[in-house]
C-alpha atoms as a PDB file:
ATOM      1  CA  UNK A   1       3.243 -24.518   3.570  1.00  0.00           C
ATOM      2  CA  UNK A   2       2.695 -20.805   3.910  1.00  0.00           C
ATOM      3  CA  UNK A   3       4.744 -18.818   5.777  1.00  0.00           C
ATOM      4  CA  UNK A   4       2.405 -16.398   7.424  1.00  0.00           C
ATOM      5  CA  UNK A   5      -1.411 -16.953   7.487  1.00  0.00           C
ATOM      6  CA  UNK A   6      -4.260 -14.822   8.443  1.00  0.00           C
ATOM      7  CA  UNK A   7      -7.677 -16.470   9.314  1.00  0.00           C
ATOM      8  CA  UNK A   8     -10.574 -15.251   9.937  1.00  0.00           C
ATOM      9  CA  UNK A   9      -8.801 -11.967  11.276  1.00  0.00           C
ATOM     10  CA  UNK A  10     -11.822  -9.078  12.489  1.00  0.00           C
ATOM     11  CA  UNK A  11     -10.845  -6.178  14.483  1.00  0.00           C
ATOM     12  CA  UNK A  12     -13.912  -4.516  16.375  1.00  0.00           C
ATOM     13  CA  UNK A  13     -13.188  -1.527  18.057  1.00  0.00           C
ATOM     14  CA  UNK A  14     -14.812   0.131  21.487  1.00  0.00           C
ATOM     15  CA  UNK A  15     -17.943   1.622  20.470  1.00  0.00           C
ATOM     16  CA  UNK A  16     -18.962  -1.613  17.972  1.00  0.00           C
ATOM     17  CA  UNK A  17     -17.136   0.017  15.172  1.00  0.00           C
ATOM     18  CA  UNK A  18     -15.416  -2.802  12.223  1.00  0.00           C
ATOM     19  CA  UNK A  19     -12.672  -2.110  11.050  1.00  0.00           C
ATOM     20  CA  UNK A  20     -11.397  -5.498   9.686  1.00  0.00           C
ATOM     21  CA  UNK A  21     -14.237  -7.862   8.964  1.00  0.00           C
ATOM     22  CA  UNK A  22     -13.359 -11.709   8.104  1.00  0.00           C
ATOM     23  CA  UNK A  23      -9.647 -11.467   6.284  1.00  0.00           C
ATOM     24  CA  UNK A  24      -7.938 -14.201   5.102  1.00  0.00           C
ATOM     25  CA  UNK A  25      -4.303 -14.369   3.623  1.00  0.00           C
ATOM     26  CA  UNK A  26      -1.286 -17.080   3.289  1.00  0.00           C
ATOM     27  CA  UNK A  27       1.480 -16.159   2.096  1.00  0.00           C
ATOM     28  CA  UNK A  28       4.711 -18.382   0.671  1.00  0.00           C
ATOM     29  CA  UNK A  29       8.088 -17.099   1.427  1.00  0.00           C
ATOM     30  CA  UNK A  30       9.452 -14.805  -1.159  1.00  0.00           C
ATOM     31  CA  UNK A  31       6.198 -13.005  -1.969  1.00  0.00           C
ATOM     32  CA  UNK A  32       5.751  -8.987  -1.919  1.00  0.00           C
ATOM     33  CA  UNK A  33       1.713  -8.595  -0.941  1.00  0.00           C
ATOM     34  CA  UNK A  34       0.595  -4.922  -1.184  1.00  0.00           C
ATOM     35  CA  UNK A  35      -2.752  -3.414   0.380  1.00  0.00           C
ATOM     36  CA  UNK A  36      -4.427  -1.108  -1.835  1.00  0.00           C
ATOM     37  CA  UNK A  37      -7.335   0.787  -0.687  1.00  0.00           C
ATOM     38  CA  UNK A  38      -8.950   4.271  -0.223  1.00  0.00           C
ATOM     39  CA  UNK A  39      -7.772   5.903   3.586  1.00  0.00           C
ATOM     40  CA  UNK A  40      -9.409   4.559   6.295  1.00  0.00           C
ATOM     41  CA  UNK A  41     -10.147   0.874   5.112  1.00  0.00           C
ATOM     42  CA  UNK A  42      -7.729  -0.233   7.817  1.00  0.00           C
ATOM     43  CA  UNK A  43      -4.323  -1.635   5.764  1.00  0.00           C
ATOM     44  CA  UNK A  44      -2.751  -0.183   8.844  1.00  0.00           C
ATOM     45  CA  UNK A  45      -4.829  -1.698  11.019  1.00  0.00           C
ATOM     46  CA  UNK A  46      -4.083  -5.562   9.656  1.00  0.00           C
ATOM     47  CA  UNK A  47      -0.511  -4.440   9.361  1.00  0.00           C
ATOM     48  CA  UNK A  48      -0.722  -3.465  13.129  1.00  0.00           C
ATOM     49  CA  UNK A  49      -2.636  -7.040  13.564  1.00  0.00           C
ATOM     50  CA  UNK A  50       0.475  -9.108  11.839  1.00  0.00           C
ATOM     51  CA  UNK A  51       3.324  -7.170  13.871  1.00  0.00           C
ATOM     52  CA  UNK A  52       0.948  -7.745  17.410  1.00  0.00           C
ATOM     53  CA  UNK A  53       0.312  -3.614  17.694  1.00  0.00           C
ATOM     54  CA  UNK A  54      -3.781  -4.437  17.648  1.00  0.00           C
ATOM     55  CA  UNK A  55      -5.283  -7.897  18.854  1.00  0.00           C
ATOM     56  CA  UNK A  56      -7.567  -9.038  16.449  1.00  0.00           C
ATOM     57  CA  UNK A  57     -11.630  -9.779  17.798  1.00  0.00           C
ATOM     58  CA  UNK A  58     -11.450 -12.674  16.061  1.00  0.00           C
ATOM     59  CA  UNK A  59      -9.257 -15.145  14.498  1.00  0.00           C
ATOM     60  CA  UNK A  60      -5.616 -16.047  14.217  1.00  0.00           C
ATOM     61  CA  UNK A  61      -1.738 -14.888  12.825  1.00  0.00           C
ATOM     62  CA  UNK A  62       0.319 -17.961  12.118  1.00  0.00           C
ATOM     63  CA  UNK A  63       4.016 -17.635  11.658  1.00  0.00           C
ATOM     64  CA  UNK A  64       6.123 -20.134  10.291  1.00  0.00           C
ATOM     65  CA  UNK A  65       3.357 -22.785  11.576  1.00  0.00           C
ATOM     66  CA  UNK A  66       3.660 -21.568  15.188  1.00  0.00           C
ATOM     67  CA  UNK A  67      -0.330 -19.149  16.740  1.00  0.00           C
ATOM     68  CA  UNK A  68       1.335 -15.805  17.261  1.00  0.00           C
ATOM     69  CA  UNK A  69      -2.084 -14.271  17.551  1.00  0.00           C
ATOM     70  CA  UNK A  70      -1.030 -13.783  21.765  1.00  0.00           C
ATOM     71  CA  UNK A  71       1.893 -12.686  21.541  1.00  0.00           C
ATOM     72  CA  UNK A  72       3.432  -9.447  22.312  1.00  0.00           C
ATOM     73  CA  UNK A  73       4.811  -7.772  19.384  1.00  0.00           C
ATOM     74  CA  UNK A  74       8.454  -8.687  20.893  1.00  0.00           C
ATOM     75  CA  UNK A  75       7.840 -11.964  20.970  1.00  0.00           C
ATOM     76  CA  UNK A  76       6.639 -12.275  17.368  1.00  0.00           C
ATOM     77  CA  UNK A  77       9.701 -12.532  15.602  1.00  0.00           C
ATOM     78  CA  UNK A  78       8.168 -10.865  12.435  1.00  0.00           C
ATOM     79  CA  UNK A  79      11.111  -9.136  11.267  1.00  0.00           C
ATOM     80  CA  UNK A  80      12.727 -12.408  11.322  1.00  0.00           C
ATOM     81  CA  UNK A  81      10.600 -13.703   8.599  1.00  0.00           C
ATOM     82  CA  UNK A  82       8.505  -9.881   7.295  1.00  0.00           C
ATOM     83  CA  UNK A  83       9.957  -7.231   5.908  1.00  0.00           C
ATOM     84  CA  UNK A  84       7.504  -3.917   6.587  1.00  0.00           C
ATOM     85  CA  UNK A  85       8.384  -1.707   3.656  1.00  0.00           C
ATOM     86  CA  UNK A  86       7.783   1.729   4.063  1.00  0.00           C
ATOM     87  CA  UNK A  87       4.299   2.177   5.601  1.00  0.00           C
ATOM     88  CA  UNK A  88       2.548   3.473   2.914  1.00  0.00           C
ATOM     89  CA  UNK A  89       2.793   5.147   0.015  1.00  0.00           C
ATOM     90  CA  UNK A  90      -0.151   7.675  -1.987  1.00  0.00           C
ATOM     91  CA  UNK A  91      -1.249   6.976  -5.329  1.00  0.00           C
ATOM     92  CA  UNK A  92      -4.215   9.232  -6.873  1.00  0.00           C
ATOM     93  CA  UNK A  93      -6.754   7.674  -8.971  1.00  0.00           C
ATOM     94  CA  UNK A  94      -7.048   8.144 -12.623  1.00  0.00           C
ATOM     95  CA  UNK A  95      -8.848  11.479 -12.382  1.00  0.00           C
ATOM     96  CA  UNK A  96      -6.072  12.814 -10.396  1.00  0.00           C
ATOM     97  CA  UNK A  97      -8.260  13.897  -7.222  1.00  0.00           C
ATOM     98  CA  UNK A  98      -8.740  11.345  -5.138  1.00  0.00           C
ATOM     99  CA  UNK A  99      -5.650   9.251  -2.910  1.00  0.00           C
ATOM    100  CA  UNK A 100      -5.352   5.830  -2.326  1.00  0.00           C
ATOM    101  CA  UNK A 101      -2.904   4.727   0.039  1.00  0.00           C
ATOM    102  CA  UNK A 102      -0.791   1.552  -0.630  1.00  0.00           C
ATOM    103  CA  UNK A 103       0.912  -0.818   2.336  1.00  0.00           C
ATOM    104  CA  UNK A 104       3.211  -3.516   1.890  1.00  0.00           C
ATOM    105  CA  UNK A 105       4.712  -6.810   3.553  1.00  0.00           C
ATOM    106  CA  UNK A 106       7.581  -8.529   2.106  1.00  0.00           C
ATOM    107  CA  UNK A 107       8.072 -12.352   2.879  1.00  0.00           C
END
């Protein structure tokens, strides 16, 4: 069983904008996942989704088996079972111009 899933997770902000469209994830204890993308593609924003700092539009965070989607962020218990590494870290492409921001969580 995984230890933390994501399903179905969108994240519509005022104004109609999508940030997160459709995400899915499960994780098994023990694994490092990183999210690798160009700024702005909103790896902060499903970070902020997991630890209960944004309410997704749509669909669910499961912890150890147990909806956590509702919950205030201290009521979550993520640090219990997440480790949030650093928030992100900048890595330029191969040409050496243009950054790509990394973020991590640790189970």
């Amino acid at each position: 069983m995984s230890c933390l899933i994501l399903t179905g997770i969108q994240k519509r902000f005022a104004g109609g904008t999508v940030a997160v469209r459709d995400f899915n994830l499960a994780m098994e204890q023990g694994e490092f996942v990183t999210f690798l993308g160009p700024s702005g593609c909103d790896k902060t924003t499903t970070l902020r989704t997991i630890a209960g700092f944004e309410q997704p539009t749509a669909g669910a965070v499961v912890l150890d088996g147990t909806d956590i989607t509702e919950r205030p962020p201290n009521r979550r218990n993520v640090r219990k079972s997440c480790s949030f590494p650093p928030a992100a870290y900048l890595v330029l492409d191969e040409a050496g111009d243009d950054m790509v921001t990394a973020a991590a969580v640790a189970i």
